[in-house]
C-alpha atoms as a PDB file:
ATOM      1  CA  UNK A   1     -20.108  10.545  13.438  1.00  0.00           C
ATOM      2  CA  UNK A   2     -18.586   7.988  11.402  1.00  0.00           C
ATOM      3  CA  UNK A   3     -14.748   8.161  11.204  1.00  0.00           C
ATOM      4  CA  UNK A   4     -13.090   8.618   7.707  1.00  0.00           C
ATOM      5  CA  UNK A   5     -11.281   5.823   5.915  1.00  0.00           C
ATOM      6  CA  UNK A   6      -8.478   7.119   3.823  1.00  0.00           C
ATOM      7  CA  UNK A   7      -7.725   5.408   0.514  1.00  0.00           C
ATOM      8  CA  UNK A   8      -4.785   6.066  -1.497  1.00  0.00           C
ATOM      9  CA  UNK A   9      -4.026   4.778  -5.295  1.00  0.00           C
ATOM     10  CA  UNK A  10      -8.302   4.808  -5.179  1.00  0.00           C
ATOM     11  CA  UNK A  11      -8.706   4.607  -8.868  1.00  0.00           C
ATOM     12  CA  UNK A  12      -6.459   1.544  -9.481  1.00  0.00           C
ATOM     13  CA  UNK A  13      -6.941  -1.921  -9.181  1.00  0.00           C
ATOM     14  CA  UNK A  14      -7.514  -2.678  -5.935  1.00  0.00           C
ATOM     15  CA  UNK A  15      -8.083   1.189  -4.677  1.00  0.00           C
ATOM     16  CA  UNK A  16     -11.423   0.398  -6.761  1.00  0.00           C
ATOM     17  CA  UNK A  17     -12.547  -2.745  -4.051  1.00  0.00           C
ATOM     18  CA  UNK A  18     -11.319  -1.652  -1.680  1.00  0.00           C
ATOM     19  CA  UNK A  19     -13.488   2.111  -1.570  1.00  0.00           C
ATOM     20  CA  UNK A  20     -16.664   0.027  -3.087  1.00  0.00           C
ATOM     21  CA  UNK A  21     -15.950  -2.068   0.259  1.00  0.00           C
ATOM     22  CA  UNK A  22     -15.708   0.904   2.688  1.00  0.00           C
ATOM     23  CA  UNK A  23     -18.956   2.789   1.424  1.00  0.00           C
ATOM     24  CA  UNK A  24     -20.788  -0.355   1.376  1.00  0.00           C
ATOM     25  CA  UNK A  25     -19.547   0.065   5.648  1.00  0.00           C
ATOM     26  CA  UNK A  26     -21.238   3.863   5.476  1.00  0.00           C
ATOM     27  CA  UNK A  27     -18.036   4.810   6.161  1.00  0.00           C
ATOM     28  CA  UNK A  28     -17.019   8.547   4.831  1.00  0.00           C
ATOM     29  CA  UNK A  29     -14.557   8.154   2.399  1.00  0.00           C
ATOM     30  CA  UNK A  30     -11.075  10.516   1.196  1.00  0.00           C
ATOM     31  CA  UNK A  31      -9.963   8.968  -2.028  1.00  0.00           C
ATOM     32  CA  UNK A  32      -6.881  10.165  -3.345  1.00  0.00           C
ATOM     33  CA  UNK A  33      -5.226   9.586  -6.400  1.00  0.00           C
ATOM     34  CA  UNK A  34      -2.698  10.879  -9.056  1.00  0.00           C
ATOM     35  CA  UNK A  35      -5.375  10.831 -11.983  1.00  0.00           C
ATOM     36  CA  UNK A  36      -7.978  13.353 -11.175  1.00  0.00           C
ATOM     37  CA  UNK A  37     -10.312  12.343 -13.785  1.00  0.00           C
ATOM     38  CA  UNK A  38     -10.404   8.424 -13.040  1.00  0.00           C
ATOM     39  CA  UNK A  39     -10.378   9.646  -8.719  1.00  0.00           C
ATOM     40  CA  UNK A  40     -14.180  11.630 -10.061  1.00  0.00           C
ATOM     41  CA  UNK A  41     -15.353   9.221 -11.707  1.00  0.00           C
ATOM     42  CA  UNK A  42     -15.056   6.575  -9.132  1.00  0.00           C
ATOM     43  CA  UNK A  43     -16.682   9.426  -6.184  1.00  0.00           C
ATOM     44  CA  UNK A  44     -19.320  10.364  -8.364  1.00  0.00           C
ATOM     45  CA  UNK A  45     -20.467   6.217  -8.844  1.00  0.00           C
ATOM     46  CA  UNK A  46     -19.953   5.939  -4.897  1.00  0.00           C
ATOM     47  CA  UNK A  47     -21.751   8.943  -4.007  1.00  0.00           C
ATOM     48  CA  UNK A  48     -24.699   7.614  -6.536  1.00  0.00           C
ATOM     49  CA  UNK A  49     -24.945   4.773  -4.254  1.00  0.00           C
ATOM     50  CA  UNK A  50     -25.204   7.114  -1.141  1.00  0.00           C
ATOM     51  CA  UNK A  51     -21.782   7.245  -0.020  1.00  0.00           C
ATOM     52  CA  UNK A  52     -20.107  10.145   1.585  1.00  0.00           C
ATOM     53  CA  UNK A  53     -16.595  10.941  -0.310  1.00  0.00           C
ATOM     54  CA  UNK A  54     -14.338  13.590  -0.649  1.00  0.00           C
ATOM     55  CA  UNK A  55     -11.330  13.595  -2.869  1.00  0.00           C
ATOM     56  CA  UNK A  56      -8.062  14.915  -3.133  1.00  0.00           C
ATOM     57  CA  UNK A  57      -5.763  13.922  -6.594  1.00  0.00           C
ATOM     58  CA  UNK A  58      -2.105  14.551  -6.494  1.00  0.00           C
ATOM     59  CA  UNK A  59       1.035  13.157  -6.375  1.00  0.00           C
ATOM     60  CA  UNK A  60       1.818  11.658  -3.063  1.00  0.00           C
ATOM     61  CA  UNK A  61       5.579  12.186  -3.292  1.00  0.00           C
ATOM     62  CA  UNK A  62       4.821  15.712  -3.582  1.00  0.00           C
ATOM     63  CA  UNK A  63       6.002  17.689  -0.538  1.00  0.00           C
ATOM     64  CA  UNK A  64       2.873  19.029   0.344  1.00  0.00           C
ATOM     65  CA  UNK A  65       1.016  15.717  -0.201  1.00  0.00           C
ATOM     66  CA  UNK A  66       0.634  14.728   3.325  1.00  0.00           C
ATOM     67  CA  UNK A  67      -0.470  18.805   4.700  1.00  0.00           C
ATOM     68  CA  UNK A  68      -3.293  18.645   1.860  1.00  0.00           C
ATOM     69  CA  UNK A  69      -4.584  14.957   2.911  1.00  0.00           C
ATOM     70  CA  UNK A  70      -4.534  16.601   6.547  1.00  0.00           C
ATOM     71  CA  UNK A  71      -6.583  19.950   5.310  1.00  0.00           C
ATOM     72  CA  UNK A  72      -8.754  17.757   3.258  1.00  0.00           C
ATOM     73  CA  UNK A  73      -9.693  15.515   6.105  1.00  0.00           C
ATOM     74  CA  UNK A  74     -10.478  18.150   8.587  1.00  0.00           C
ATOM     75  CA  UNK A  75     -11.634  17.509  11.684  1.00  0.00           C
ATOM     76  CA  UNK A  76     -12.754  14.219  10.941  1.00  0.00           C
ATOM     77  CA  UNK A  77     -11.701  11.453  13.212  1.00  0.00           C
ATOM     78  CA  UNK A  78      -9.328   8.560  11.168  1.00  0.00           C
ATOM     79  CA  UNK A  79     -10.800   5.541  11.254  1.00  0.00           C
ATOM     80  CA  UNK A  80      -8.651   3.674   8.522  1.00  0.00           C
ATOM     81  CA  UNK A  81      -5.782   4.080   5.609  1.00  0.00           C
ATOM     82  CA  UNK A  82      -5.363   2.224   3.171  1.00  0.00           C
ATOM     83  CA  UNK A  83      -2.568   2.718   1.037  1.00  0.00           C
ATOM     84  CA  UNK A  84      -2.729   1.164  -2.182  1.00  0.00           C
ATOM     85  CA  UNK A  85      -0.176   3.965  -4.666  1.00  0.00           C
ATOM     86  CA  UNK A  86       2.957   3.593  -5.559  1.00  0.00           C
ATOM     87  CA  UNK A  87       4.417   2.517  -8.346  1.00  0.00           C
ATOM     88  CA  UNK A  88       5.596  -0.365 -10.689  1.00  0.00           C
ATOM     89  CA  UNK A  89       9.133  -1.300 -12.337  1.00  0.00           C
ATOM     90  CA  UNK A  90       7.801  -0.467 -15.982  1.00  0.00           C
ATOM     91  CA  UNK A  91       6.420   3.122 -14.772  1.00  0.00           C
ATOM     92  CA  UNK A  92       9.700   4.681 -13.881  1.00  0.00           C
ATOM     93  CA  UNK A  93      13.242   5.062 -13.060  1.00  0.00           C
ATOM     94  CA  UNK A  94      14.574   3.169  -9.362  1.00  0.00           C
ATOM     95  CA  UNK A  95      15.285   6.389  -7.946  1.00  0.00           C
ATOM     96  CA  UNK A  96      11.489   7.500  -8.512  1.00  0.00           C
ATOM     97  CA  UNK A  97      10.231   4.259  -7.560  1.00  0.00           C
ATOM     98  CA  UNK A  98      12.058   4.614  -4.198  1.00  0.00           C
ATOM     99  CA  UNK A  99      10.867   7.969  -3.593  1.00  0.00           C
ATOM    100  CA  UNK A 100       7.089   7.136  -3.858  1.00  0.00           C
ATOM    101  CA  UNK A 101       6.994   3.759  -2.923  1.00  0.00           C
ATOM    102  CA  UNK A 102       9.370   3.977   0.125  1.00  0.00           C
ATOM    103  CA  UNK A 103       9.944   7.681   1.332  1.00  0.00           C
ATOM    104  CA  UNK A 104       6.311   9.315   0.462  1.00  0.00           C
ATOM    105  CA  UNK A 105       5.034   6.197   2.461  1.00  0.00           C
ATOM    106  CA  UNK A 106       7.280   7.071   5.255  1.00  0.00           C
ATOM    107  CA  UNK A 107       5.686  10.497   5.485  1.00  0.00           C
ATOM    108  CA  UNK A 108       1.913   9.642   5.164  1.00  0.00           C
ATOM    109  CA  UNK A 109       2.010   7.090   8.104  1.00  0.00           C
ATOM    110  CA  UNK A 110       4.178   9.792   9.901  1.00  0.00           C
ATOM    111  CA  UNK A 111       1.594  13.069   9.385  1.00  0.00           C
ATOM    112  CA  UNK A 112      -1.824  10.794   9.747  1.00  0.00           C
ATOM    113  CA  UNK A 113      -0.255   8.680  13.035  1.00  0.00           C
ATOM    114  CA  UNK A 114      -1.613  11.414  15.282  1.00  0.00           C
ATOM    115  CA  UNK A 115      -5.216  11.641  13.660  1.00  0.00           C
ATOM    116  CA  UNK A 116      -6.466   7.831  14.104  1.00  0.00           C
ATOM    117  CA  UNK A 117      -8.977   7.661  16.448  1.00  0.00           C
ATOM    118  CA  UNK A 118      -8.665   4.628  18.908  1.00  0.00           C
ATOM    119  CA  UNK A 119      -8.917   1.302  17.375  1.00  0.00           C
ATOM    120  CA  UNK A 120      -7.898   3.037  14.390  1.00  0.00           C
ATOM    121  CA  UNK A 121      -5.149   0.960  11.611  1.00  0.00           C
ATOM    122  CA  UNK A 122      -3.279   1.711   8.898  1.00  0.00           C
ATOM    123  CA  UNK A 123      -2.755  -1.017   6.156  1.00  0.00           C
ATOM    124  CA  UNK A 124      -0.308  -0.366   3.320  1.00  0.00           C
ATOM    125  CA  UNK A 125       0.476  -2.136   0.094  1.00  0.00           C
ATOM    126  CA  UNK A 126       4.112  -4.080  -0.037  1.00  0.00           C
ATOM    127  CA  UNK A 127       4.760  -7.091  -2.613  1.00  0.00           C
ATOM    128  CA  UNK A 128       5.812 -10.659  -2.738  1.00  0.00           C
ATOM    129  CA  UNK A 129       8.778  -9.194  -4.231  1.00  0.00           C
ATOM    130  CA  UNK A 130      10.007  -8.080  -1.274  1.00  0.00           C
ATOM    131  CA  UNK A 131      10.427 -11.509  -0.029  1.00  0.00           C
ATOM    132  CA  UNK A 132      12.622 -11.980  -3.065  1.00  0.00           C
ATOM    133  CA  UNK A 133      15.889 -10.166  -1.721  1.00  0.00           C
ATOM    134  CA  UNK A 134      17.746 -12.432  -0.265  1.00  0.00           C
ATOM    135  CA  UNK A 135      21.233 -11.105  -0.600  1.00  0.00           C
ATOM    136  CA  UNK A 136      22.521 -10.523   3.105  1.00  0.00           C
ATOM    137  CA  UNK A 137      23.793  -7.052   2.422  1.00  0.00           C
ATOM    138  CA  UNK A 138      21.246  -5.833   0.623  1.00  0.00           C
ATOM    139  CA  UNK A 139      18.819  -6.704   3.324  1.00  0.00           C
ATOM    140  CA  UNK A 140      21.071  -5.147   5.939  1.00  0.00           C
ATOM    141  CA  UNK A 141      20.821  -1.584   3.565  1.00  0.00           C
ATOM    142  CA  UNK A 142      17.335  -1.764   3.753  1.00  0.00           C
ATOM    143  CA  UNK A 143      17.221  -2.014   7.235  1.00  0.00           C
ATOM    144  CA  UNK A 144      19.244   0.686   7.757  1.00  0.00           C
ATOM    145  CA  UNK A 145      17.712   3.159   5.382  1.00  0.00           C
ATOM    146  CA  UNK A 146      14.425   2.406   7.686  1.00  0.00           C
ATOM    147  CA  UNK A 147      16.325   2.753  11.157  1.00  0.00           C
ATOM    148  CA  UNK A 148      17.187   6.284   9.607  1.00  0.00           C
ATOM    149  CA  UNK A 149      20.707   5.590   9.066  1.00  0.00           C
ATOM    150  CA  UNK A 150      20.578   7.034   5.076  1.00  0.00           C
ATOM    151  CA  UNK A 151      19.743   5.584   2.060  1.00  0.00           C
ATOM    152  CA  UNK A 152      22.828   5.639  -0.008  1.00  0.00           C
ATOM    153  CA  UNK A 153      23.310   1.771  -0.036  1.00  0.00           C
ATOM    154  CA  UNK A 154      19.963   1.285  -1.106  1.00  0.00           C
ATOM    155  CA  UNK A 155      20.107   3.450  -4.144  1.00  0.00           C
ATOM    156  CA  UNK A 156      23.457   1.668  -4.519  1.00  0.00           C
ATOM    157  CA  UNK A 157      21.983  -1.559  -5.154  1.00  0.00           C
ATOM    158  CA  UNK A 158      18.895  -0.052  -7.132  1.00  0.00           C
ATOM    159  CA  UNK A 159      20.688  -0.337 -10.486  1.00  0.00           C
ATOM    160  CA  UNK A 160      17.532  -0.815 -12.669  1.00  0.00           C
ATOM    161  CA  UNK A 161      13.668  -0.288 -12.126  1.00  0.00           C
ATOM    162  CA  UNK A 162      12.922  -4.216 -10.851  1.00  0.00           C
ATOM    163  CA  UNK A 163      15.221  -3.932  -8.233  1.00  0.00           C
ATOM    164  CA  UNK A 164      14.268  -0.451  -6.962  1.00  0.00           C
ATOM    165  CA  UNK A 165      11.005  -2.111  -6.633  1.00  0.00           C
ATOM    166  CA  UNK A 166      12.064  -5.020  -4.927  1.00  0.00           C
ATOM    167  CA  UNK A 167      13.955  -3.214  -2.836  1.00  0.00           C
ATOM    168  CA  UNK A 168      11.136  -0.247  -1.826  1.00  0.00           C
ATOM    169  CA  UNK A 169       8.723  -3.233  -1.223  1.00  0.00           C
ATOM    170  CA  UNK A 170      10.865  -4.540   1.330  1.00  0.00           C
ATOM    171  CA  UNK A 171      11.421  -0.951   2.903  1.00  0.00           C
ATOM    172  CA  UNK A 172       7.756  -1.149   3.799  1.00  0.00           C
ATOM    173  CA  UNK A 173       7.282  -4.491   5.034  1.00  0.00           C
ATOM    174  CA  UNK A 174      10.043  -3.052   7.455  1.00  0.00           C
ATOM    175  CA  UNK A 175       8.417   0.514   8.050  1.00  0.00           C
ATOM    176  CA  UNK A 176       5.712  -1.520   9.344  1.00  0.00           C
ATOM    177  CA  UNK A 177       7.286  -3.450  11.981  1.00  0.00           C
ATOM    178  CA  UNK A 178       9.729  -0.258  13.163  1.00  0.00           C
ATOM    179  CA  UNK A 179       6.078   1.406  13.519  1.00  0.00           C
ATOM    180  CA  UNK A 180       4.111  -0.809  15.759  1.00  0.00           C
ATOM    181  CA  UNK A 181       5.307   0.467  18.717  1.00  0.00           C
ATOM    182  CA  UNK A 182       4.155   4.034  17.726  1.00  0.00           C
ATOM    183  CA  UNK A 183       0.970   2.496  16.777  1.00  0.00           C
ATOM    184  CA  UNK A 184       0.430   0.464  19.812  1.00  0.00           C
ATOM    185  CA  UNK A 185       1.439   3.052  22.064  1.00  0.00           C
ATOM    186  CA  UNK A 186      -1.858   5.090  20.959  1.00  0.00           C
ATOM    187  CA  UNK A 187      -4.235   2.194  20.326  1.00  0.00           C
ATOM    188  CA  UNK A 188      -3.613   1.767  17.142  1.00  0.00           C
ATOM    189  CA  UNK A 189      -2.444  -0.741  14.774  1.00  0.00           C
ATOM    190  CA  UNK A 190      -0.390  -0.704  11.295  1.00  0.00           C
ATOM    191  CA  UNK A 191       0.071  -3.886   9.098  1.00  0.00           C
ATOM    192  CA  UNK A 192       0.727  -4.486   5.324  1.00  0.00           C
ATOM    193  CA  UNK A 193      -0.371  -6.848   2.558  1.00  0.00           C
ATOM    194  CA  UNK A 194       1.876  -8.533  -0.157  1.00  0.00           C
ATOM    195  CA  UNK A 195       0.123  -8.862  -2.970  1.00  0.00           C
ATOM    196  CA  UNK A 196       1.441 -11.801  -4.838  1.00  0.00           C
ATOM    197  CA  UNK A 197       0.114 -11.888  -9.003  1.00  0.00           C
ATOM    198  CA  UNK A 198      -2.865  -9.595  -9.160  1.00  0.00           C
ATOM    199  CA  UNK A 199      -4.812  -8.956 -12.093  1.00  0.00           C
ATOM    200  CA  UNK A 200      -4.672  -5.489 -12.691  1.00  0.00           C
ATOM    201  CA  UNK A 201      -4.115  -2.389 -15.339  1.00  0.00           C
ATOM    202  CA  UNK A 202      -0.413  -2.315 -13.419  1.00  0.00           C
ATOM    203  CA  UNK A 203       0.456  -6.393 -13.520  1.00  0.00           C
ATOM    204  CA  UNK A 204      -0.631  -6.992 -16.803  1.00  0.00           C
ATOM    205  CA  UNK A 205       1.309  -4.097 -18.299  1.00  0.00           C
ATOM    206  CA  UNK A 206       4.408  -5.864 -15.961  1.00  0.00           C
ATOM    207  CA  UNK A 207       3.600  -9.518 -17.882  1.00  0.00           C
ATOM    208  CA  UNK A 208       3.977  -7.611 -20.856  1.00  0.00           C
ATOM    209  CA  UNK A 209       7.485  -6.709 -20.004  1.00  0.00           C
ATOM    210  CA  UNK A 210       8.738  -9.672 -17.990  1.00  0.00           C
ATOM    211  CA  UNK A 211       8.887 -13.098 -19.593  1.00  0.00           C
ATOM    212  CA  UNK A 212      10.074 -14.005 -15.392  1.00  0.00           C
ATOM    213  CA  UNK A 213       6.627 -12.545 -14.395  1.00  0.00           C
ATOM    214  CA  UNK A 214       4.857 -14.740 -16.942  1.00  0.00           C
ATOM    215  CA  UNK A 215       6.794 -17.666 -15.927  1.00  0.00           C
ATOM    216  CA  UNK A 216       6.257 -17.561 -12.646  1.00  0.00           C
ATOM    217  CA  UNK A 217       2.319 -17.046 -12.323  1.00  0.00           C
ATOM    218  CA  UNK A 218       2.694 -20.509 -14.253  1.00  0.00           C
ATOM    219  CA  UNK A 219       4.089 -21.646 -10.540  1.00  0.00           C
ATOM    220  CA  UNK A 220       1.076 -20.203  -8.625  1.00  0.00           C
ATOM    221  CA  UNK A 221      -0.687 -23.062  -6.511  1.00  0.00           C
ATOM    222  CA  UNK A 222      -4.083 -22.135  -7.247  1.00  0.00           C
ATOM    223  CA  UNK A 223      -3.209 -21.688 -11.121  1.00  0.00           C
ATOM    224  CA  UNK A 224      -4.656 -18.431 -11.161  1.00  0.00           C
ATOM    225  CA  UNK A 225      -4.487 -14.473 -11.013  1.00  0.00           C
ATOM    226  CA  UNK A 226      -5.555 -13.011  -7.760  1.00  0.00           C
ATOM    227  CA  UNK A 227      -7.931 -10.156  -8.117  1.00  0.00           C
ATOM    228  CA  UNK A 228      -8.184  -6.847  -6.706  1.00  0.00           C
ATOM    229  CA  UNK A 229     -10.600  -7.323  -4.137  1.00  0.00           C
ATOM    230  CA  UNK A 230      -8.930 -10.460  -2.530  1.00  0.00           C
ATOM    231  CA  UNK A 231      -6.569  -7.905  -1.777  1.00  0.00           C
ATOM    232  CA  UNK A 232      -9.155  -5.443  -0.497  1.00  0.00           C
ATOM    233  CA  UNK A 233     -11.280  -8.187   1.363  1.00  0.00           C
ATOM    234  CA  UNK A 234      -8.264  -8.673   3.033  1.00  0.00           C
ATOM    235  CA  UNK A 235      -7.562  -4.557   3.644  1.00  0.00           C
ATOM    236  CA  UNK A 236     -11.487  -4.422   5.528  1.00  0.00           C
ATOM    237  CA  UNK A 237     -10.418  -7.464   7.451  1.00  0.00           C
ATOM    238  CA  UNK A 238      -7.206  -5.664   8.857  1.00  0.00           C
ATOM    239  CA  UNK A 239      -9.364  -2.742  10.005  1.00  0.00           C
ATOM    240  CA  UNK A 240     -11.687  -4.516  11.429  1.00  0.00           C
ATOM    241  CA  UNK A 241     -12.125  -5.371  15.467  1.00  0.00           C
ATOM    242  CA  UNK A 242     -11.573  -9.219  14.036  1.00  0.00           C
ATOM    243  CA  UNK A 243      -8.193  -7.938  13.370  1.00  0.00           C
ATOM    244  CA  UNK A 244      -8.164  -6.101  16.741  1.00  0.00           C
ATOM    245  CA  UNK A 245      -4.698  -8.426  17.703  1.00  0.00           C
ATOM    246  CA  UNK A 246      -3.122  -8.119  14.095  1.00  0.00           C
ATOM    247  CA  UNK A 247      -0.300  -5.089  13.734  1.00  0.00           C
ATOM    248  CA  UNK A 248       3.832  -5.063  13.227  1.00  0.00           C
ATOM    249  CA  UNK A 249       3.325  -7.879  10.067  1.00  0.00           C
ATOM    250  CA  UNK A 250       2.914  -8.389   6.769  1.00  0.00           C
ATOM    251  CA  UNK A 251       0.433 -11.034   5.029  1.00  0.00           C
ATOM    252  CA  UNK A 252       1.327 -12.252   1.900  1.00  0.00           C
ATOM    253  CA  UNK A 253      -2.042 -12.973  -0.291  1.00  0.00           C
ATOM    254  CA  UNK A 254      -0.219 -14.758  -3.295  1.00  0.00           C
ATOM    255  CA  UNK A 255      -1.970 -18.072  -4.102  1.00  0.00           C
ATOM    256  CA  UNK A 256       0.419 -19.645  -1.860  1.00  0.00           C
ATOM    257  CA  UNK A 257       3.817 -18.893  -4.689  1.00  0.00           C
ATOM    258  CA  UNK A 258       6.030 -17.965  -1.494  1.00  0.00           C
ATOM    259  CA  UNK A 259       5.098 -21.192   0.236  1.00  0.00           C
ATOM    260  CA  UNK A 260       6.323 -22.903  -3.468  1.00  0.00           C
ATOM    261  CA  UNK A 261       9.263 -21.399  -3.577  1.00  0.00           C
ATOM    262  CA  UNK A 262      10.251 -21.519  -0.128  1.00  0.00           C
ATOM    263  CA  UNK A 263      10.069 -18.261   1.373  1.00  0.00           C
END
C-alpha cells in the first residue's frame, strides 16, 4: 500500500499544488484545513480524477488537532507532510499568530514523528521574513523559546501582528534544525521552504495592507510574483529520494530578493 501524504492549509494557495501534485503521484491523500467547505471541494475535484483522499477541517491550534490527524490517518503508513497553514500579519493578533504558526507546528511534527515510515520527510512552510530579524537579542529569544527555555521574550518583542510573524517564521526555520536529529535518528528527514512573494488569496490581501510589501516585490530579481506551485514543486522535490540527503535546512524560493538584499 501506498503511504499517506499529509497536507495541511490544503485549500490555500499553495495547499492547492501541492495536493494536485501528490494525487497526480497516486499517493493517498489527508487534506486538512480550517475551511471545511473549500477542504470538500478541493477532495471531491481530486477524487474525480481518481485520487484517494480523506479529510479532516479544523483548527490546527486546537488541542485536539494533532489526536484527530492521528485517528484520521489510521493505520496508514506516513509517507509525507506538508505543512502549508498558518497564518498572516493582517489575519490576527501576534499572540495568535505565534500560537498557530509556531506552537501548533511544534506539536504536529511532535505527534506524526513516530508514524513516518522510513524514508519518510516532513516539509513545513517558514518565510523570507524570517531572514529579516536581525536584531541580536531578538534572535537569541527565538532560539530559546525553541530550546524550550519559554517564550516570554518572544511575545515580548511581538508588539504588533508583522513582527509576531516575523518572529514565528523564524521559530520554524529553527524547529527544523533542533529536529533533524530526531528525524535522522529514525530515517527520516524534516526541512522547510521560505516562500519569498507568492501570489496568493493571503499575499495579495498583505500588498493591500503594506505599502513595504509592495515596495519590495519591486526589488525581486526576476520582476515577478512566485506562484503557488513553485512552492509546491519544490515541497514534492523535498520528499522525494532526489532529496534523500536534504534535512536540518531551510530553502528560500524568493526570486533571489534575499540574495539582493544581502541575506
Amino acid at each position: 500500500m501506498s503511504a499517506t501524504v499529509i497536507i495541511t492549509g490544503a485549500a490555500g494557495g499553495m495547499g492547492i499544488p501541492t495536493a494536485r501534485r501528490f494525487a497526480a503521484q497516486r499517493r493517498p491523500l489527508l487534506l486538512c484545513d480550517v475551511s471545511a467547505g473549500k477542504l470538500e471541494s478541493l477532495a471531491a475535484d481530486l477524487r474525480g480524477e481518481g485520487a484517494s483522499v480523506t479529510t479532516l477541517a479544523g483548527d490546527i491550534s486546537a488541542p485536539a488537532f494533532p489526536q484527530d490527524l492521528i485517528a484520521a490517518l489510521g493505520d496508514a503508513p506516513l509517507h509525507a507532510l506538508v505543512h502549508t497553514a498558518g497564518l498572516s500579519p493582517t489575519m490576527a493578533d501576534p499572540r495568535r499568530i505565534l500560537e498557530v504558526n509556531y506552537f501548533a507546528t511544534e506539536r504536529l511534527v511532535a505527534a506524526l514523528l513516530p508514524r513516518f515510515e522510513t524514508g519518510g520527510c516532513a516539509v513545513l512552510i517558514s518565510s523570507m521574513s524570517g531572514y529579516l530579524l536581525r536584531d541580536p537579542a531578538m534572535v537569541a529569544a527565538v532560539a530559546d523559546m525553541v530550546a524550550g527555555k519559554g517564550s516570554a521574550a518572544v511575545e515580548g518583542f511581538a508588539v504588533d501582528p508583522g513582527m509576531g510573524y516575523t518572529l514565528s517564521k523564524r521559530a520554524v526555520i529553527a524547529l527544523v534544525g533542533r529536529e533533524a536529529a530526531a528525524f535522522g535518528a529514525r530515517g527520516l528527514r524534516i526541512c522547510s521552504i521560505a516562500p519569498g512573494f507568492i501570489d496568493t488569496p493571503m499575499s495579495r490581501a498583505e500588498q493591500q495592507q503594506s505599502e513595504q510589501m509592495r515596495q519590495m516585490i519591486t526589488m525581486v530579481p526576476l520582476e515577478r510574483l512566485g506562484v503557488g506551485d513553485e512552492i509546491a514543486s519544490v515541497a514534492e522535490f523535498l520528499c522525494s529520494p532526489a532529496a534523500s540527503y536534504v534535512s536540518g535546512c531551510d530553502i528560500p524560493v524568493d526570486g533571489g530578493i534575499l540574495g539582493r538584499l544581502g541575506l
